[in-house]
C-alpha atoms as a PDB file:
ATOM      1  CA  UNK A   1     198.474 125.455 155.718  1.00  0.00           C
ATOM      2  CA  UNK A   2     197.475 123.742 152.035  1.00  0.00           C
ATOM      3  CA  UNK A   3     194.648 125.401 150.563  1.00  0.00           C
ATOM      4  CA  UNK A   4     193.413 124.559 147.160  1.00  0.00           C
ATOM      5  CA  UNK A   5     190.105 125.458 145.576  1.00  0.00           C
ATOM      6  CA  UNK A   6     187.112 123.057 146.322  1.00  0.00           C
ATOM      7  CA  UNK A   7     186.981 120.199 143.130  1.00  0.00           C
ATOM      8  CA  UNK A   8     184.717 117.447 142.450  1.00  0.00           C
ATOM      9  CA  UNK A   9     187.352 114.957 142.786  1.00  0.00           C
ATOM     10  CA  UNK A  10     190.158 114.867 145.621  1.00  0.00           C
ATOM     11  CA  UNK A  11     193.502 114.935 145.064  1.00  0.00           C
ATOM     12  CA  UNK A  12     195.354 111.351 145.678  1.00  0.00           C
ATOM     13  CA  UNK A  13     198.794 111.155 145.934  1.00  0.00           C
ATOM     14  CA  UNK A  14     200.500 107.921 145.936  1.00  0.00           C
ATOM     15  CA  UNK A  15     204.476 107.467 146.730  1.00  0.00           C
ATOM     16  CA  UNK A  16     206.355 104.700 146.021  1.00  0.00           C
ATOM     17  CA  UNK A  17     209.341 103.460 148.306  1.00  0.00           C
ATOM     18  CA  UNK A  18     212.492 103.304 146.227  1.00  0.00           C
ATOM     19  CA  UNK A  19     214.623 102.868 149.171  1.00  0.00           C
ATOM     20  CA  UNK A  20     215.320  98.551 148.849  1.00  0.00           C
ATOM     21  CA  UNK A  21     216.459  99.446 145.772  1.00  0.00           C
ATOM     22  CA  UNK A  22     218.599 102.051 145.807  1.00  0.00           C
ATOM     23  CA  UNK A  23     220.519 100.900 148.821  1.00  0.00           C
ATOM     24  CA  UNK A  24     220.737  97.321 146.829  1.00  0.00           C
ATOM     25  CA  UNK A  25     224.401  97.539 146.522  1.00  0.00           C
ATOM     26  CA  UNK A  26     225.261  97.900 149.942  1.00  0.00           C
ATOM     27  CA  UNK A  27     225.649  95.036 152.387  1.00  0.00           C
ATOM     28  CA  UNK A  28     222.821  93.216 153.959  1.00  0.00           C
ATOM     29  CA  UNK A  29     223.261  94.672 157.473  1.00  0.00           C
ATOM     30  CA  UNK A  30     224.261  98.329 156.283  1.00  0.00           C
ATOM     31  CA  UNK A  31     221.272  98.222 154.259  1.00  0.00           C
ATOM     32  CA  UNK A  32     218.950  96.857 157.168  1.00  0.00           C
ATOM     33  CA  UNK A  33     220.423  99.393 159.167  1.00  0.00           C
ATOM     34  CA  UNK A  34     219.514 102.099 156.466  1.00  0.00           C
ATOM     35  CA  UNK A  35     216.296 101.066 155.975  1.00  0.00           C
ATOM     36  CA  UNK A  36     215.770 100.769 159.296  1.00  0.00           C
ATOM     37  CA  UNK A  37     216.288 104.726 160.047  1.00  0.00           C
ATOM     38  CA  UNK A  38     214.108 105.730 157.070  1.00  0.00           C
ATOM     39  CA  UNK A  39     210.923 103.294 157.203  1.00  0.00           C
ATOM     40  CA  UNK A  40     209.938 105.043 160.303  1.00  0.00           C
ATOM     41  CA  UNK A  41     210.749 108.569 158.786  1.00  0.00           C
ATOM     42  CA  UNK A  42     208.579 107.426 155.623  1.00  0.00           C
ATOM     43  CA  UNK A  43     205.691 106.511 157.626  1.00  0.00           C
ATOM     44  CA  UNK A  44     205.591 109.933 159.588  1.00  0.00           C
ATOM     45  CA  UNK A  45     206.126 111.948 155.868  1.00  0.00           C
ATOM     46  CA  UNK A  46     203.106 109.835 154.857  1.00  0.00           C
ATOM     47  CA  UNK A  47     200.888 110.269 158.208  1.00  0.00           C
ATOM     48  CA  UNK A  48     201.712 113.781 158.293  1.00  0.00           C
ATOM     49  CA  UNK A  49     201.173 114.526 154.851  1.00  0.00           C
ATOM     50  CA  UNK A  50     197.455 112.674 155.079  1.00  0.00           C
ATOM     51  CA  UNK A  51     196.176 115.302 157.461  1.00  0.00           C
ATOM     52  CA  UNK A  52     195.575 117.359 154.444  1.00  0.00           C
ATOM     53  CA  UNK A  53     192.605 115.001 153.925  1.00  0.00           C
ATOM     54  CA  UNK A  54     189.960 117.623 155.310  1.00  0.00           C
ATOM     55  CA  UNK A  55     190.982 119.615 151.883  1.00  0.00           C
ATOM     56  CA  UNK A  56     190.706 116.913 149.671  1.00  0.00           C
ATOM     57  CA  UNK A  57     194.283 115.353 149.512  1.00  0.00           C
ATOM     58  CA  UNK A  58     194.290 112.045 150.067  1.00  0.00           C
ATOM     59  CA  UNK A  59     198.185 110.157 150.387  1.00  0.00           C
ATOM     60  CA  UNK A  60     199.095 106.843 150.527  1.00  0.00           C
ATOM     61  CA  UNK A  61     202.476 105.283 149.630  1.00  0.00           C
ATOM     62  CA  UNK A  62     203.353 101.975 148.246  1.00  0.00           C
ATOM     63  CA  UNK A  63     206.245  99.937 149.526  1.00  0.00           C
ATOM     64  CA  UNK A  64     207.354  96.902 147.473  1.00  0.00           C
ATOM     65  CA  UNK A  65     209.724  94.350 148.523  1.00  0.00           C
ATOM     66  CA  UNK A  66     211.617  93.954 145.701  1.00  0.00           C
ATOM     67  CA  UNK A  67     210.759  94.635 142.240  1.00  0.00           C
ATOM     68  CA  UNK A  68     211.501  92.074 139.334  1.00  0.00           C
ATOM     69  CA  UNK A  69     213.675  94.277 137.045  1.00  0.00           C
ATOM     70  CA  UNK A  70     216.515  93.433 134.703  1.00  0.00           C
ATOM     71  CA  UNK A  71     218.746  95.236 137.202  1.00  0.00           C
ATOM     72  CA  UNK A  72     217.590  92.791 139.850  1.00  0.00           C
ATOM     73  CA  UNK A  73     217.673  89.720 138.333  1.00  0.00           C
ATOM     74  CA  UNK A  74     221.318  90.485 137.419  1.00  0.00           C
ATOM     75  CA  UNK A  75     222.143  91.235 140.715  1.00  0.00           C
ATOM     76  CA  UNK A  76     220.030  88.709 142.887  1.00  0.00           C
ATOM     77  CA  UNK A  77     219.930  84.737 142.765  1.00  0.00           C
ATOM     78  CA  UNK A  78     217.220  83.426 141.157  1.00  0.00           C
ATOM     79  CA  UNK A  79     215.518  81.749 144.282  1.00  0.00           C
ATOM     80  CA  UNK A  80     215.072  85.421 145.649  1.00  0.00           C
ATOM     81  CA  UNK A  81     213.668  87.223 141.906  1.00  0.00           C
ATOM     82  CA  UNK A  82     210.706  84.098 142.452  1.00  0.00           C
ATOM     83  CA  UNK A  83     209.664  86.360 144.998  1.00  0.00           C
ATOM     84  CA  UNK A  84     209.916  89.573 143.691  1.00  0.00           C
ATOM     85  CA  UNK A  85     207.310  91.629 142.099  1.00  0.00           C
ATOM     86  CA  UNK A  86     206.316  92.570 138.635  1.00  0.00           C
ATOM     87  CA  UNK A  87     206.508  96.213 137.824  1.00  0.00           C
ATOM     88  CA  UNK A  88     202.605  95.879 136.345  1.00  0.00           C
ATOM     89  CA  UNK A  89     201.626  94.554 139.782  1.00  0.00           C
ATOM     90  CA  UNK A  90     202.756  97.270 141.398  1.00  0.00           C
ATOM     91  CA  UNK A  91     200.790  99.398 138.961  1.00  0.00           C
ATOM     92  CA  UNK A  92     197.756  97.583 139.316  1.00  0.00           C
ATOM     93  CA  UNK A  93     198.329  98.232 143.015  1.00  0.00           C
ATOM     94  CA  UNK A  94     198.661 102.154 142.334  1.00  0.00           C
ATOM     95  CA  UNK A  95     195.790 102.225 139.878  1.00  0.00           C
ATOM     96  CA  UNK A  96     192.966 100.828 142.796  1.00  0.00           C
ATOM     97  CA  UNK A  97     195.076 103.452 145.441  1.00  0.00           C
ATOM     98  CA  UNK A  98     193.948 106.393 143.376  1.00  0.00           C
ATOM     99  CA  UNK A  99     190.461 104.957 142.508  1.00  0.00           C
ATOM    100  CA  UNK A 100     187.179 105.465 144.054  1.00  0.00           C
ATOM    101  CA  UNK A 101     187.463 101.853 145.551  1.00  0.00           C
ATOM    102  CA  UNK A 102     190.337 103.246 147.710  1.00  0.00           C
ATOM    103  CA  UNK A 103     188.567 106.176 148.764  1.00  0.00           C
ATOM    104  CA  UNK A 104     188.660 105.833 152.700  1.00  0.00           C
ATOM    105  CA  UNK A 105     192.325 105.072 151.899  1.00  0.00           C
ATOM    106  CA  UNK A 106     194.872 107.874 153.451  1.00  0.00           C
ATOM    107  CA  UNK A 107     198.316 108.047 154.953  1.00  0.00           C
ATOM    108  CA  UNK A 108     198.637 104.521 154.729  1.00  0.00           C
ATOM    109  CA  UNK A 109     201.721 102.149 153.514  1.00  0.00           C
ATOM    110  CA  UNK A 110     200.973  99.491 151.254  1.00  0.00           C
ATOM    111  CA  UNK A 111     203.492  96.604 151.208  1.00  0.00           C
ATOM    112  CA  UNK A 112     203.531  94.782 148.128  1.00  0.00           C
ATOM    113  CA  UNK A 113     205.339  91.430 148.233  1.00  0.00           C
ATOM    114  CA  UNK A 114     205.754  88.760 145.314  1.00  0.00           C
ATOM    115  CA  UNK A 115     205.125  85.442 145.367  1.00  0.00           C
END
């Protein structure tokens, strides 16, 4: 069991899901398959983790489709980086998780798609 000192503020932790893009060199259906064993792993990390809300720890985790990046656009056709999403986007996304706004917020995944 966590314990930690009682604070004014809570603790919010917010994870970001790397996974699309490290596994973006593999093939389409190994990398479905991949991602496909660990989204459901990632969710339970997250769920379980968030039952450390009664001391003060909230988590949440962020989960972005595909992130416009210089690697990316080198890698992907251009009709798939339209869709992706900007780096500051995702921030702005991370910023209102660990705000007050967001307080009722915990062991949830945010997916954050493009346009």
């Amino acid at each position: 069991m966590v314990t930690r000192p009682r604070s004014p503020s809570p603790l919010t932790v917010v994870a970001v899901d790397r996974t699309g893009h490290a596994l973006s060199d593999l093939p389409g259906d190994i990398r479905r398959e991949v991602a496909d064993a660990t989204d459901p792993a990632e969710a339970r990390l997250t769920g379980r983790i968030a039952e450390l809300r009664p001391q003060r720890i909230r988590v949440k985790a962020v989960a972005p489709q595909l992130l416009d990046t210089r690697t990316n656009r080198a890698m992907f056709p251009a009709e798939v980086m339209a869709h992706a999403v900007a780096p500051e986007a995702i921030a702005g996304v991370i910023a209102f998780l660990v705000s007050d706004a967001a307080a009722a917020v915990s062991g949830a995944i945010l997916p954050a798609y493009g346009a």
